[in-house]
C-alpha atoms as a PDB file:
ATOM      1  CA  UNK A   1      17.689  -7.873   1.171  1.00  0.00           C
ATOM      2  CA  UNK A   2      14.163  -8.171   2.355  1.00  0.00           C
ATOM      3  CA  UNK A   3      14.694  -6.895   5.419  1.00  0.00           C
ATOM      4  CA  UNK A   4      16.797  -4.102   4.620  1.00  0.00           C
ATOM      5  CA  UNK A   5      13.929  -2.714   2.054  1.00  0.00           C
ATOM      6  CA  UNK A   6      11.244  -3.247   4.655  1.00  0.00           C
ATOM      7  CA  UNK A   7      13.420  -1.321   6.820  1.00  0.00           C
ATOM      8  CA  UNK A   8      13.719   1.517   4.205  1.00  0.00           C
ATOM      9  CA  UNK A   9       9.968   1.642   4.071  1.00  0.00           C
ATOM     10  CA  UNK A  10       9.319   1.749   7.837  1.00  0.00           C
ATOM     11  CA  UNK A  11      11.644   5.075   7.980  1.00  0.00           C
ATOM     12  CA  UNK A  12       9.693   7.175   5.554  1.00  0.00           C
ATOM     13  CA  UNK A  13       7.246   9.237   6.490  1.00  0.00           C
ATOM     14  CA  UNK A  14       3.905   8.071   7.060  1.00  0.00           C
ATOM     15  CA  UNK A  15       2.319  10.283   4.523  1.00  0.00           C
ATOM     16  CA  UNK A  16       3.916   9.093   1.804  1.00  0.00           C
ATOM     17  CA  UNK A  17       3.814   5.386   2.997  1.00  0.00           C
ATOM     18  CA  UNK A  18       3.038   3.030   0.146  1.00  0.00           C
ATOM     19  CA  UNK A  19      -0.209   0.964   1.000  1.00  0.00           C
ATOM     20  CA  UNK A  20      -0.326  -2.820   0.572  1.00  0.00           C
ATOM     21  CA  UNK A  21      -2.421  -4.742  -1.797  1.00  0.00           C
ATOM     22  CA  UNK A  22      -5.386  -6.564   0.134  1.00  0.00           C
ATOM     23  CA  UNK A  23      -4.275 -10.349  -0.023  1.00  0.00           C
ATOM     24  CA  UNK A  24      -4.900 -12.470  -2.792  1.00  0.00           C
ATOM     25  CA  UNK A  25      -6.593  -9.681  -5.030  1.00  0.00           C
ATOM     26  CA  UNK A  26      -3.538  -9.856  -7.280  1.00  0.00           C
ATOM     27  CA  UNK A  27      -3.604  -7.506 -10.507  1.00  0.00           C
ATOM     28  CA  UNK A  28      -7.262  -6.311  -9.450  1.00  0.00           C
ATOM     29  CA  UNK A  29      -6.384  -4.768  -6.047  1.00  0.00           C
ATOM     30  CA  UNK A  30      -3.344  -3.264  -8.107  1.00  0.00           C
ATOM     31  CA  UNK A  31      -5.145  -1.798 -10.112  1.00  0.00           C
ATOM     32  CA  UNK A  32      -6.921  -0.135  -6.965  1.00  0.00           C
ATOM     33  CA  UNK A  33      -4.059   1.460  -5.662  1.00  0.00           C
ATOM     34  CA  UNK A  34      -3.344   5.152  -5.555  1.00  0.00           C
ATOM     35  CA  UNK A  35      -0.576   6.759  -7.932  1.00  0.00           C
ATOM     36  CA  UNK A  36       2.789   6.932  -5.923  1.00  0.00           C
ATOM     37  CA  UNK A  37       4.401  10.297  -5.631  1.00  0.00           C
ATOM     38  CA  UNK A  38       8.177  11.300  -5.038  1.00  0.00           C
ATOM     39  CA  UNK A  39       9.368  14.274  -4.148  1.00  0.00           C
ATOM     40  CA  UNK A  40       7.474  17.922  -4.827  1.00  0.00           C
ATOM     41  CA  UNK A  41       4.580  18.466  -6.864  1.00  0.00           C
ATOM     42  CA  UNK A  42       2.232  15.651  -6.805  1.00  0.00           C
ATOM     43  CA  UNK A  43      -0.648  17.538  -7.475  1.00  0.00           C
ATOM     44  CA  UNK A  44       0.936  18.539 -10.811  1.00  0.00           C
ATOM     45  CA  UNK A  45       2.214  15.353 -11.872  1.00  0.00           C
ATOM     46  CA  UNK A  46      -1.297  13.898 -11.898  1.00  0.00           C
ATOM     47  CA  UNK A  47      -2.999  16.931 -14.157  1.00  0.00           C
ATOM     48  CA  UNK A  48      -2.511  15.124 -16.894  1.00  0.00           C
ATOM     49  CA  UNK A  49      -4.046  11.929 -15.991  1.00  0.00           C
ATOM     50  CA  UNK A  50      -6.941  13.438 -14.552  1.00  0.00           C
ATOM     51  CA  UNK A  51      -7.359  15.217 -17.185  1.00  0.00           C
ATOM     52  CA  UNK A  52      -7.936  12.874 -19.316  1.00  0.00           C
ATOM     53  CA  UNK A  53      -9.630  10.734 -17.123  1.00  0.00           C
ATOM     54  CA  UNK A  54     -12.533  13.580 -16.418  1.00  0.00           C
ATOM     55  CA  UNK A  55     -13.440  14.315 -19.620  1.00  0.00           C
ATOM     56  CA  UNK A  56     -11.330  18.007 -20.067  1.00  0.00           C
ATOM     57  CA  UNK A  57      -8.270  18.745 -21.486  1.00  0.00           C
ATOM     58  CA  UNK A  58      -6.376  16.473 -24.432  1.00  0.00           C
ATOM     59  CA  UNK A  59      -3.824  14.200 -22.718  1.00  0.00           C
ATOM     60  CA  UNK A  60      -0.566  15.835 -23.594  1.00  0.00           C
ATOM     61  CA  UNK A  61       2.104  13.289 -25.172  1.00  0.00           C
ATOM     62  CA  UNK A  62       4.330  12.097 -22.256  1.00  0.00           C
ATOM     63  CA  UNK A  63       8.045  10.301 -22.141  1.00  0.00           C
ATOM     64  CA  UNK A  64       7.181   7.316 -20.144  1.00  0.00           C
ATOM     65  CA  UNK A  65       8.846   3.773 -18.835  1.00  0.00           C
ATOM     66  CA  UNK A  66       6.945   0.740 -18.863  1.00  0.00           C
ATOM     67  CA  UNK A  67       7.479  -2.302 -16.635  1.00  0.00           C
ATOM     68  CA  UNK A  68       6.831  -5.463 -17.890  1.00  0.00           C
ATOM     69  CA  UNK A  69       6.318  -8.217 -15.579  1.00  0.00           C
ATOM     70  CA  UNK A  70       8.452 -11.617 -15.849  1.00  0.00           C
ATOM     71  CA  UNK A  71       7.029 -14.540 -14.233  1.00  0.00           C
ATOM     72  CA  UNK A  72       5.780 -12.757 -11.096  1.00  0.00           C
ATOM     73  CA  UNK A  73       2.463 -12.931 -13.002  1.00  0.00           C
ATOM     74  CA  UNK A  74       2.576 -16.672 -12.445  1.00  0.00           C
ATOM     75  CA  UNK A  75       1.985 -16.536  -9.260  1.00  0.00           C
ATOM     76  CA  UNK A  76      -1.413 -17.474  -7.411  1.00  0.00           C
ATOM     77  CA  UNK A  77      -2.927 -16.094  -4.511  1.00  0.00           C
ATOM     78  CA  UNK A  78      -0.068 -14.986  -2.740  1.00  0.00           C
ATOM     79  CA  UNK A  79       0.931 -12.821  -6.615  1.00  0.00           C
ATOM     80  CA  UNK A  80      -0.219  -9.736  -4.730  1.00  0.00           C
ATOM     81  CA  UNK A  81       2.711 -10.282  -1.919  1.00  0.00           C
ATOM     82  CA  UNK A  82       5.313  -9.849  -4.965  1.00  0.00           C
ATOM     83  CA  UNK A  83       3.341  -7.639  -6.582  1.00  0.00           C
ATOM     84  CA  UNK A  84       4.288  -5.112  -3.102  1.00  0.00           C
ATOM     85  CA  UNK A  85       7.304  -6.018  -3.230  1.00  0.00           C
ATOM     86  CA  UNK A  86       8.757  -5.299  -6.296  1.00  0.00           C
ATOM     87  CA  UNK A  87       6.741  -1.852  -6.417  1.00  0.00           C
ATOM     88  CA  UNK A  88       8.208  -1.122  -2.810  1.00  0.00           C
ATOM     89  CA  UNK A  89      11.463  -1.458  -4.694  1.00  0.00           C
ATOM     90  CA  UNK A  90      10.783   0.503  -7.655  1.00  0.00           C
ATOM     91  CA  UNK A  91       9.542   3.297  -5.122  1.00  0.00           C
ATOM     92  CA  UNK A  92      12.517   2.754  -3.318  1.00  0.00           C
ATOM     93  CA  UNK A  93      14.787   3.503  -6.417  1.00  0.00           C
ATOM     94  CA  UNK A  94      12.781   6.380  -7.934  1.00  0.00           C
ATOM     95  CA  UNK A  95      13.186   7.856  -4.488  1.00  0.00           C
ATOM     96  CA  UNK A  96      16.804   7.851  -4.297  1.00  0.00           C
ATOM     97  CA  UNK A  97      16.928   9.309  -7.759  1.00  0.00           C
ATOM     98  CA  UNK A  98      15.078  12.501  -6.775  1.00  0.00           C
ATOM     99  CA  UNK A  99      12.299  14.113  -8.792  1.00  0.00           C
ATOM    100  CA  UNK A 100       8.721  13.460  -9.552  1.00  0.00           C
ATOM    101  CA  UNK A 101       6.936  10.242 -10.166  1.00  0.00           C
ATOM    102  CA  UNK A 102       3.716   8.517 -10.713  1.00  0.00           C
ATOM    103  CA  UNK A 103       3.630   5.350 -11.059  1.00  0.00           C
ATOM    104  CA  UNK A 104       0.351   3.481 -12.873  1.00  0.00           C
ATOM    105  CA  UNK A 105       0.164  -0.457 -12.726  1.00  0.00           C
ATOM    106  CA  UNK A 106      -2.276  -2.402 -14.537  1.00  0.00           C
ATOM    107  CA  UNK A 107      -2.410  -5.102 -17.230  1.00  0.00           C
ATOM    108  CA  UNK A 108       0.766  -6.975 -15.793  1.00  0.00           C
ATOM    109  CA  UNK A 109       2.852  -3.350 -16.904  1.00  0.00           C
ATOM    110  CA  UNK A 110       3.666  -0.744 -14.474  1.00  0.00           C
ATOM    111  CA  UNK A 111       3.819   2.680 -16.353  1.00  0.00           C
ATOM    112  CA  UNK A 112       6.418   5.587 -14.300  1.00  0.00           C
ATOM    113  CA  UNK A 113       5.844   8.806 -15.493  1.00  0.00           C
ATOM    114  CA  UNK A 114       7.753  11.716 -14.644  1.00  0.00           C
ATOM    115  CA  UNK A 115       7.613  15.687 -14.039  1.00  0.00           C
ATOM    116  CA  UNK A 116       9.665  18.049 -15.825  1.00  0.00           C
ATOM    117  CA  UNK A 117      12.246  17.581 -13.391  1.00  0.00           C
ATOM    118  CA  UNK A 118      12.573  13.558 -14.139  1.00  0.00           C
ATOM    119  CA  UNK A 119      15.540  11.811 -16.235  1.00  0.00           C
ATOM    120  CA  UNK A 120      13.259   9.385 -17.556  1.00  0.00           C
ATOM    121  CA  UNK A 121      16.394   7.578 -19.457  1.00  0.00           C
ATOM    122  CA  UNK A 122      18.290   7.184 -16.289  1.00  0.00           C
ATOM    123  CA  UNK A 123      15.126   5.626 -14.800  1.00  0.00           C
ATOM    124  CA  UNK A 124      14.819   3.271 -17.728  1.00  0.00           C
ATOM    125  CA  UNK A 125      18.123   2.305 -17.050  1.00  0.00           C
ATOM    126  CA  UNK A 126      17.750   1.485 -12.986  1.00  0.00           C
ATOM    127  CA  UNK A 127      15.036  -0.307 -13.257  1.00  0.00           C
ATOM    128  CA  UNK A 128      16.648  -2.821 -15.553  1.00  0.00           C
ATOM    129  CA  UNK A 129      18.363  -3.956 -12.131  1.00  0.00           C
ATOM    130  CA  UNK A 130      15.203  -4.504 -10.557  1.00  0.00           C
ATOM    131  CA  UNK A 131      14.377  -8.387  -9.931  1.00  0.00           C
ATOM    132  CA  UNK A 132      11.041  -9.616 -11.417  1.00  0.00           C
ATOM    133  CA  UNK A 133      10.900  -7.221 -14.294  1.00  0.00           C
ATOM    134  CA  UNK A 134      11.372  -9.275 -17.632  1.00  0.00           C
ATOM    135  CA  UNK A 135      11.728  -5.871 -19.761  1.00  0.00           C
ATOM    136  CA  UNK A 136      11.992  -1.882 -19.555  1.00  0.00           C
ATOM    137  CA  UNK A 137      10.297   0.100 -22.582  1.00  0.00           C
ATOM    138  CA  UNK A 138      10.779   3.893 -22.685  1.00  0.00           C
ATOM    139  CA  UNK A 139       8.372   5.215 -24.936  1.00  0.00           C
ATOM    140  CA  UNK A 140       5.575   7.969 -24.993  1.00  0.00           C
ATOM    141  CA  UNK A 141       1.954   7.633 -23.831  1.00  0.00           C
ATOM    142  CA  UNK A 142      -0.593   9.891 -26.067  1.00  0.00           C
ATOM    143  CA  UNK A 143      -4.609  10.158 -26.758  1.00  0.00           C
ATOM    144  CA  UNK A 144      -6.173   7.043 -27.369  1.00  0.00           C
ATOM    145  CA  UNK A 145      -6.935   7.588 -30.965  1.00  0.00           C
ATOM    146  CA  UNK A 146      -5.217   7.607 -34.549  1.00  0.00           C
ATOM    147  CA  UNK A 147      -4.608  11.004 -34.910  1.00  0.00           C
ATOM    148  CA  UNK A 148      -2.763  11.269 -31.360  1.00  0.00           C
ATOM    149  CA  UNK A 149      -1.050   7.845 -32.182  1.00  0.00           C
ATOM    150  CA  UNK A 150       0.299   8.853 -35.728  1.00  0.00           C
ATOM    151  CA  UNK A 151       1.160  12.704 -34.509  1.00  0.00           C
ATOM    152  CA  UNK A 152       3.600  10.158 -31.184  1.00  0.00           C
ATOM    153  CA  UNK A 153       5.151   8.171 -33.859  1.00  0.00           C
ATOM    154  CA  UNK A 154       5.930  11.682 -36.525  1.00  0.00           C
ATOM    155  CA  UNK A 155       7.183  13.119 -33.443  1.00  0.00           C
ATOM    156  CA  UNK A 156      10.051  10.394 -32.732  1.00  0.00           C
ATOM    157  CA  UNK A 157      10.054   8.206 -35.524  1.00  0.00           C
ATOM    158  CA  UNK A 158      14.059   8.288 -35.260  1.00  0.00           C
ATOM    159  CA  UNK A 159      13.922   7.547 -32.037  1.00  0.00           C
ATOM    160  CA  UNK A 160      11.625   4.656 -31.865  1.00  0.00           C
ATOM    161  CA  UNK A 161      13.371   3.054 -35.358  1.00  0.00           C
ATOM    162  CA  UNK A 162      16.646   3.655 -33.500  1.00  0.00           C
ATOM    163  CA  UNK A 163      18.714   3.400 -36.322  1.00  0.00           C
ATOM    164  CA  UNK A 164      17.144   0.472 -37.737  1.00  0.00           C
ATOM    165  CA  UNK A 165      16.632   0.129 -41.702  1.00  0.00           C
ATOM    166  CA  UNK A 166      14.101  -3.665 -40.891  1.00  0.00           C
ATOM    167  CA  UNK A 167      11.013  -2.896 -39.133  1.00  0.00           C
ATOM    168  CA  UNK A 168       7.828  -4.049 -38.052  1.00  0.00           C
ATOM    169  CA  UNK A 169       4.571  -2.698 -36.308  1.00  0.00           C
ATOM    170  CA  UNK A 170       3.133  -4.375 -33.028  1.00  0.00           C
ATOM    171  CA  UNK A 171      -0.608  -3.257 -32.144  1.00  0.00           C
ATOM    172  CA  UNK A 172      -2.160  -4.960 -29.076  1.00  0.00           C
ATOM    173  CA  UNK A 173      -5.423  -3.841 -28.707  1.00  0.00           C
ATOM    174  CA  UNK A 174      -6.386  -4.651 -25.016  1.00  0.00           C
ATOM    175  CA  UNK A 175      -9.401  -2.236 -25.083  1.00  0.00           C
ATOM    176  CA  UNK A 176     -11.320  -4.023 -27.585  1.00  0.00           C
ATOM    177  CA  UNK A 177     -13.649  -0.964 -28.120  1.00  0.00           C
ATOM    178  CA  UNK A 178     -10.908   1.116 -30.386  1.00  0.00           C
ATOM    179  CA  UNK A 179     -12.642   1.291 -33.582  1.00  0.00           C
ATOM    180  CA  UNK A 180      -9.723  -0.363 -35.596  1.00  0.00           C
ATOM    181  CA  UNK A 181      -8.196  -3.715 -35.414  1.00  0.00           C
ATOM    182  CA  UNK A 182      -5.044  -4.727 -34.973  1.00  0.00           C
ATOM    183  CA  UNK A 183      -3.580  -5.311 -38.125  1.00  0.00           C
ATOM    184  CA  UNK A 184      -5.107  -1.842 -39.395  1.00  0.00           C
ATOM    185  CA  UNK A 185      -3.534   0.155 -36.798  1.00  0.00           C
ATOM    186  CA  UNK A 186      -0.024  -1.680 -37.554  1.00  0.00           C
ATOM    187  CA  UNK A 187      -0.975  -1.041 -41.565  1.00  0.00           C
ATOM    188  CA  UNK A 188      -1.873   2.946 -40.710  1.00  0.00           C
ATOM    189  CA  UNK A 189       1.771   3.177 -38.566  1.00  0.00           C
ATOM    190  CA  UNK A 190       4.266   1.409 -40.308  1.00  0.00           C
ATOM    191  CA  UNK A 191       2.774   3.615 -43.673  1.00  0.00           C
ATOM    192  CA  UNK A 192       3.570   6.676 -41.957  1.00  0.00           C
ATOM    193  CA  UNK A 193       7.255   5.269 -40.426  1.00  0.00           C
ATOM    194  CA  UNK A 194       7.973   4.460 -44.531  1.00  0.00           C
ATOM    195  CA  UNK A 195       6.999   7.933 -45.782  1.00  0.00           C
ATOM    196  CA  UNK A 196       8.638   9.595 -43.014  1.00  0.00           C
ATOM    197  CA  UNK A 197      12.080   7.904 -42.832  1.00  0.00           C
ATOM    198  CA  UNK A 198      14.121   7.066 -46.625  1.00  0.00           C
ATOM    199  CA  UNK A 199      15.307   3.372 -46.274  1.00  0.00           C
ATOM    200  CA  UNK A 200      13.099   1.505 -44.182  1.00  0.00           C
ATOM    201  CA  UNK A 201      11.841  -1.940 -44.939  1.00  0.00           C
ATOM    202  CA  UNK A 202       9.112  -3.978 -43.898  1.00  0.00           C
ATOM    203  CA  UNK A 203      10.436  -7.259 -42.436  1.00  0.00           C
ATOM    204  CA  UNK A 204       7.949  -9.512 -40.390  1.00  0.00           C
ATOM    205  CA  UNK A 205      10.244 -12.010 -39.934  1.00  0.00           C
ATOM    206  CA  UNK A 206      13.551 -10.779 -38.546  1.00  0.00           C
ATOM    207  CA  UNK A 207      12.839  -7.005 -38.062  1.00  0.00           C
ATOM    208  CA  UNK A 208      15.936  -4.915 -36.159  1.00  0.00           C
ATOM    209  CA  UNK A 209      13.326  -3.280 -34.358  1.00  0.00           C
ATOM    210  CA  UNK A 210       9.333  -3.897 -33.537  1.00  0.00           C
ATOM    211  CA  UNK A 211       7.138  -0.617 -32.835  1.00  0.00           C
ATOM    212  CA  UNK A 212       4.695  -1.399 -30.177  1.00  0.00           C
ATOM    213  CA  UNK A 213       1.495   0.347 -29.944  1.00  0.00           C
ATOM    214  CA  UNK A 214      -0.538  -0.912 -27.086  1.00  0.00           C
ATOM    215  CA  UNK A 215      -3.868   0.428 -26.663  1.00  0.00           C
ATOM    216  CA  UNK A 216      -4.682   0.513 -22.755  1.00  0.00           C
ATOM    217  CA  UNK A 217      -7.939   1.481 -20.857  1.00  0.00           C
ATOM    218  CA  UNK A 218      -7.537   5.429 -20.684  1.00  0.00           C
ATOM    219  CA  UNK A 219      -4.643   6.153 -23.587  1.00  0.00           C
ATOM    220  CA  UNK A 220      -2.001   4.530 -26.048  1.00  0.00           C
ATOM    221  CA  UNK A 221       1.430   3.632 -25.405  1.00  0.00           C
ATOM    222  CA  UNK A 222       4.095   3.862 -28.499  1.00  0.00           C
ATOM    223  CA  UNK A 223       7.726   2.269 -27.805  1.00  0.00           C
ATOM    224  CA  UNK A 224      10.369   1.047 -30.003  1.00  0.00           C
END
């Protein structure tokens, strides 16, 4: 199986090759990397991101799948070799589905997102397949603040609750700069989930469903 995907990668074309990690740099030199592109477009599937990232334009609220990592992250110094591989596979995949892709990695999560042209749900559902991943989120990626965040979660409440009438909010606050904590962003979203859907109920024990909100480096994540 190795071989054969090595094999894959070798026939692209080199402009598009995928560049390796340097050795032993694990989740830092990953976070190095360059977006990967597939297909047409790539300028356009990074506007938002850059965006954002320069200072301009609000981040616009994006459909996005999230990788989480099993126990690849584990490894030691030879993490980064895995690390390749499995996102030499993922390119692989997204590849063969056509469309356009970027694909973000840090924090032990790799983030796709897609152009217009992009199932993201069939994505979600191939990379379930793919060996090292412990679990697939689809979810949206907004504006790192509150106002952004609660304007996601109006915006697909159904879909994030899924049908569920037990529910709990999940805030992890990896940028420790965000002016609220933790347990006052899951207070601020689960508030707004009960006024906007008849029904729910606030179980922190056994909930049907948890809504995540993970606040990263450069925006929020919200996923059911």
């Amino acid at each position: 199986r190795l071989e054969r995907l090595l094999d894959e990668e070798k026939d692209e074309p080199r402009a598009g090759r995928f560049r390796p990690f340097a050795r032993g740099r694990g989740e830092r030199a990953a976070r190095g990397n360059q977006p990967l592109h597939h297909g047409g477009g790539g300028k356009s599937a990074r506007r938002g991101a850059d965006a954002n990232e320069n200072g301009g334009q609000k981040m616009q609220m994006k459909k996005i799948v999230l990788l989480k990592y099993g126990e690849l992250v584990l490894k030691g110094l030879n993490r980064s070799y895995f690390d390749n591989l499995l996102l030499r596979r993922v390119r692989v995949l997204l590849k063969a589905m056509g469309g356009t892709y970027e694909t973000d990695y840090a924090q032990s999560t790799l983030c796709i997102r897609g152009g217009e042209d992009a199932d993201m749900d069939a994505v979600a559902a191939r990379m379930k397949k793919v060996f090292g991943v412990a679990s697939v989120c689809v979810g949206y990626e907004c504006e790192k603040d509150m106002e952004a965040i609660r304007r996601t979660i109006a915006a697909h409440a159904s879909e994030l609750l899924r049908g569920a009438s037990r529910f709990k909010c999940v805030a992890k606050r990896s940028d420790k700069r965000f002016p609220l904590g933790s347990p006052e962003i899951c207070a601020e979203c689960g508030a707004l989930l009960l006024s906007l859907l008849p029904g729910l109920t606030v179980d922190v024990t056994e909930p049907e469903v948890c809504v995540t909100i993970e606040i990263r480096d450069r925006a929020a994540f919200v996923h059911g």
